[in-house]
Structure formats: structure tokens, C-alpha cells
C-alpha atoms as a PDB file:
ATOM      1  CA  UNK A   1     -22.602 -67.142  80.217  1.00  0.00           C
ATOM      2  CA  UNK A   2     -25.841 -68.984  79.541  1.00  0.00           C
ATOM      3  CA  UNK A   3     -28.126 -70.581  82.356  1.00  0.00           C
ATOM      4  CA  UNK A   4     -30.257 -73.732  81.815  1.00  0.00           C
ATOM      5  CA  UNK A   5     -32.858 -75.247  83.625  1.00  0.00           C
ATOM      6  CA  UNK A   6     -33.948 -78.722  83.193  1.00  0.00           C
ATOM      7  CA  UNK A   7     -37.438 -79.603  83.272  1.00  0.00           C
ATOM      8  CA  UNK A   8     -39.804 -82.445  82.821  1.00  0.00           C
ATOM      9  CA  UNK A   9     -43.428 -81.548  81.671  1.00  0.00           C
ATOM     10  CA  UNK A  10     -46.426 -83.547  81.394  1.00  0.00           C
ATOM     11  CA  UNK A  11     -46.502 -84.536  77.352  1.00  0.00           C
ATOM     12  CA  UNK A  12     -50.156 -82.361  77.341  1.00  0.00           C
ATOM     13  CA  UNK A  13     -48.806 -79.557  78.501  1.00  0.00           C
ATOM     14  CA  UNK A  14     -45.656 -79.089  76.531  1.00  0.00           C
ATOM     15  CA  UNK A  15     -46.489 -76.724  74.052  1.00  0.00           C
ATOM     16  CA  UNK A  16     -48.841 -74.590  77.033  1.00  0.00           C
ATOM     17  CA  UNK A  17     -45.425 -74.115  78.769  1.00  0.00           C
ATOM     18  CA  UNK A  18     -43.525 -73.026  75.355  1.00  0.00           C
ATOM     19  CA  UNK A  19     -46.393 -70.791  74.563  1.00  0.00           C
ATOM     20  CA  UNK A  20     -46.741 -69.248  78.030  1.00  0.00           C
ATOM     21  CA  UNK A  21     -43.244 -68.729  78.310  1.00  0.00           C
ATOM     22  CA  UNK A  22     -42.646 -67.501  74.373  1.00  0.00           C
ATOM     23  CA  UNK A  23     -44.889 -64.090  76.144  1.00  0.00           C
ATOM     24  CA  UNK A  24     -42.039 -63.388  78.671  1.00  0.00           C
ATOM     25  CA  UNK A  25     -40.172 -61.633  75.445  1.00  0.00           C
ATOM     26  CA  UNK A  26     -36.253 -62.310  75.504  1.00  0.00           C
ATOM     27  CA  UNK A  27     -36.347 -64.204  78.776  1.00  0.00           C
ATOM     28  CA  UNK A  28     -35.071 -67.294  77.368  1.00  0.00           C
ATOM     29  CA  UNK A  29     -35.551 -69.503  74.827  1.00  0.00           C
ATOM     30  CA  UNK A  30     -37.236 -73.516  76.118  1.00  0.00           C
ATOM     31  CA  UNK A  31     -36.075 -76.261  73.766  1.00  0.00           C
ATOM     32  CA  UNK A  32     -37.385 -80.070  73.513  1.00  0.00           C
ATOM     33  CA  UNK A  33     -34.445 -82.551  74.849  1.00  0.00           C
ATOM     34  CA  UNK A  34     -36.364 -85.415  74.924  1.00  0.00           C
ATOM     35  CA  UNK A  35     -40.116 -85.641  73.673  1.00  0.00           C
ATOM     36  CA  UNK A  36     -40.719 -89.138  74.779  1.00  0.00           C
ATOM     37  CA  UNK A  37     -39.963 -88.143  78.222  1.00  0.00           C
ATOM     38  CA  UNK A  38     -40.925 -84.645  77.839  1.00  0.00           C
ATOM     39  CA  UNK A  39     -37.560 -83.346  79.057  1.00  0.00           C
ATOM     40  CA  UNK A  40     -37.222 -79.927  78.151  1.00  0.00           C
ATOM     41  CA  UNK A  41     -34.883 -77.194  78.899  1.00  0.00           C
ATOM     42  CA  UNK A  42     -34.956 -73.574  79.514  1.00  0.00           C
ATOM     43  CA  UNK A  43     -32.217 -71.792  78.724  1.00  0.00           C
ATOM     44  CA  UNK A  44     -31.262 -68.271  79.321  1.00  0.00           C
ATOM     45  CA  UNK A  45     -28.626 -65.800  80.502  1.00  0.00           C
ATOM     46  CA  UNK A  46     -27.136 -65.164  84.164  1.00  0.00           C
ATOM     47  CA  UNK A  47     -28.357 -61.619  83.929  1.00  0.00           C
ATOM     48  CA  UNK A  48     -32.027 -62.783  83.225  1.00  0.00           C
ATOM     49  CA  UNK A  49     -32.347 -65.837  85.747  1.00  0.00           C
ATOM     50  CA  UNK A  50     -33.973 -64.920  88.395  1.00  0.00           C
ATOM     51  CA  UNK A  51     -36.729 -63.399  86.057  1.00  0.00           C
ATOM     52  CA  UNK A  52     -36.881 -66.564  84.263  1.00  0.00           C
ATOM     53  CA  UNK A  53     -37.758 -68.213  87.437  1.00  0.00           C
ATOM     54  CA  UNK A  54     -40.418 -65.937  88.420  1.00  0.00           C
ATOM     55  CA  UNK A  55     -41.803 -66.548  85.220  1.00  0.00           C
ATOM     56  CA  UNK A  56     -41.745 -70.317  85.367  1.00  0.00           C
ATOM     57  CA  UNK A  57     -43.136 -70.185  89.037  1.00  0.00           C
ATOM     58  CA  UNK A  58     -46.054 -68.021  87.517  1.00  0.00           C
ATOM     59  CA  UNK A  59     -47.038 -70.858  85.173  1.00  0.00           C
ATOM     60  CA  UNK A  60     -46.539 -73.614  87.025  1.00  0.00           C
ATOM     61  CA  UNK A  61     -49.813 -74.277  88.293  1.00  0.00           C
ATOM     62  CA  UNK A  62     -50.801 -74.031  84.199  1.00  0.00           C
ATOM     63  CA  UNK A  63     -48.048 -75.901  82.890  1.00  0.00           C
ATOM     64  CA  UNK A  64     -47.390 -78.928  86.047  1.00  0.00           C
ATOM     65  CA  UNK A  65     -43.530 -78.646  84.981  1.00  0.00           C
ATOM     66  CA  UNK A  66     -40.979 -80.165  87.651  1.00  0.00           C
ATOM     67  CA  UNK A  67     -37.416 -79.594  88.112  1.00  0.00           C
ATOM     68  CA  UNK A  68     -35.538 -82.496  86.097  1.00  0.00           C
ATOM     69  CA  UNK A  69     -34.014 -84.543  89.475  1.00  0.00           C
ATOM     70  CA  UNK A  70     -30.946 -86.164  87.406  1.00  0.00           C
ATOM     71  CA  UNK A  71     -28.909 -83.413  87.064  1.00  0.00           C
ATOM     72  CA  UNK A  72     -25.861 -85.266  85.693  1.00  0.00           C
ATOM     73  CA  UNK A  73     -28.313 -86.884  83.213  1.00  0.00           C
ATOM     74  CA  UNK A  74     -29.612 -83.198  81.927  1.00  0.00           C
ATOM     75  CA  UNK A  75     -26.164 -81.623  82.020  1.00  0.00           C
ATOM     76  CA  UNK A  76     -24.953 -84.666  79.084  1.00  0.00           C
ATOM     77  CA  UNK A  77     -27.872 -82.771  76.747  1.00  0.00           C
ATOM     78  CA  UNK A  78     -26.266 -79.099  76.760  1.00  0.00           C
ATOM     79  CA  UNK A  79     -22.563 -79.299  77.835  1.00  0.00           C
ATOM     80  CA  UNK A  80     -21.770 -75.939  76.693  1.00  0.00           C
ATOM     81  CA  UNK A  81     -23.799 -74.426  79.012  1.00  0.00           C
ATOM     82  CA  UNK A  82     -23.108 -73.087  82.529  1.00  0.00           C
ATOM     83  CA  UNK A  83     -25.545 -74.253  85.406  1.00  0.00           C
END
């Protein structure tokens, strides 16, 4: 089953966190939901999510990304994904 995990990034640092993350090889794949409100989402697999979030905690002082509150808004994006 996939994972996702919504996030909201400052506009500036959007393609930082795409670019930082593209270096953790295979550990998921981020994808733009909403560039106006720089919504993005990571999404991954169940096997790989706690290494995802080690990765995102490493470059969140680089990136300023924020869990996306709303999760019933975020979920209406991806519905075919497990949380």
C-alpha cells in the first residue's frame, strides 16, 4: 500500500525540498497538489515510511515544510492512497 504525507512549503523553497529529497534514491516520490498554496505531497510505501520521515526531518530546517493541518482537505487530492 502507498503512504502519503501532506505538506505545505514556503513557495521559495519548493523545488529545495524536491531536490533535497530527489537524493534520498527510491524513498518516495513528492508531487505539487496545489502550487498557489504550495501544497505538496510525499508519497511513498509502508515499508519505506519511517525512512521517509527521517529524511524529511533532516531537511526541515532547509526546506521550512509543515505538516498540511486539514487532513480531510489533503486526503480529497490522492484518494487512492492509504494514510
Amino acid at each position: 500500500c502507498a503512504r502519503a504525507l501532506y505538506l505545505e512549503v514556503p513557495a521559495s523553497k519548493l523545488v529545495l525540498l524536491q531536490a533535497l529529497f530527489e537524493n534520498y534514491e527510491g524513498l518516495g516520490t513528492v508531487r505539487t497538489l496545489d502550487a498557489k498554496r504550495s501544497m505538496v505531497c510525499v508519497i511513498t510505501t509502508s515499508s519505506m515510511l519511517e525512512e521517509c520521515k527521517l529524511a524529511l526531518e533532516a531537511i526541515q530546517s532547509l526546506t521550512s515544510w509543515r505538516v498540511w493541518e486539514d487532513r480531510a482537505e489533503a486526503r480529497n487530492y490522492l484518494k487512492d492512497v492509504c494514510f
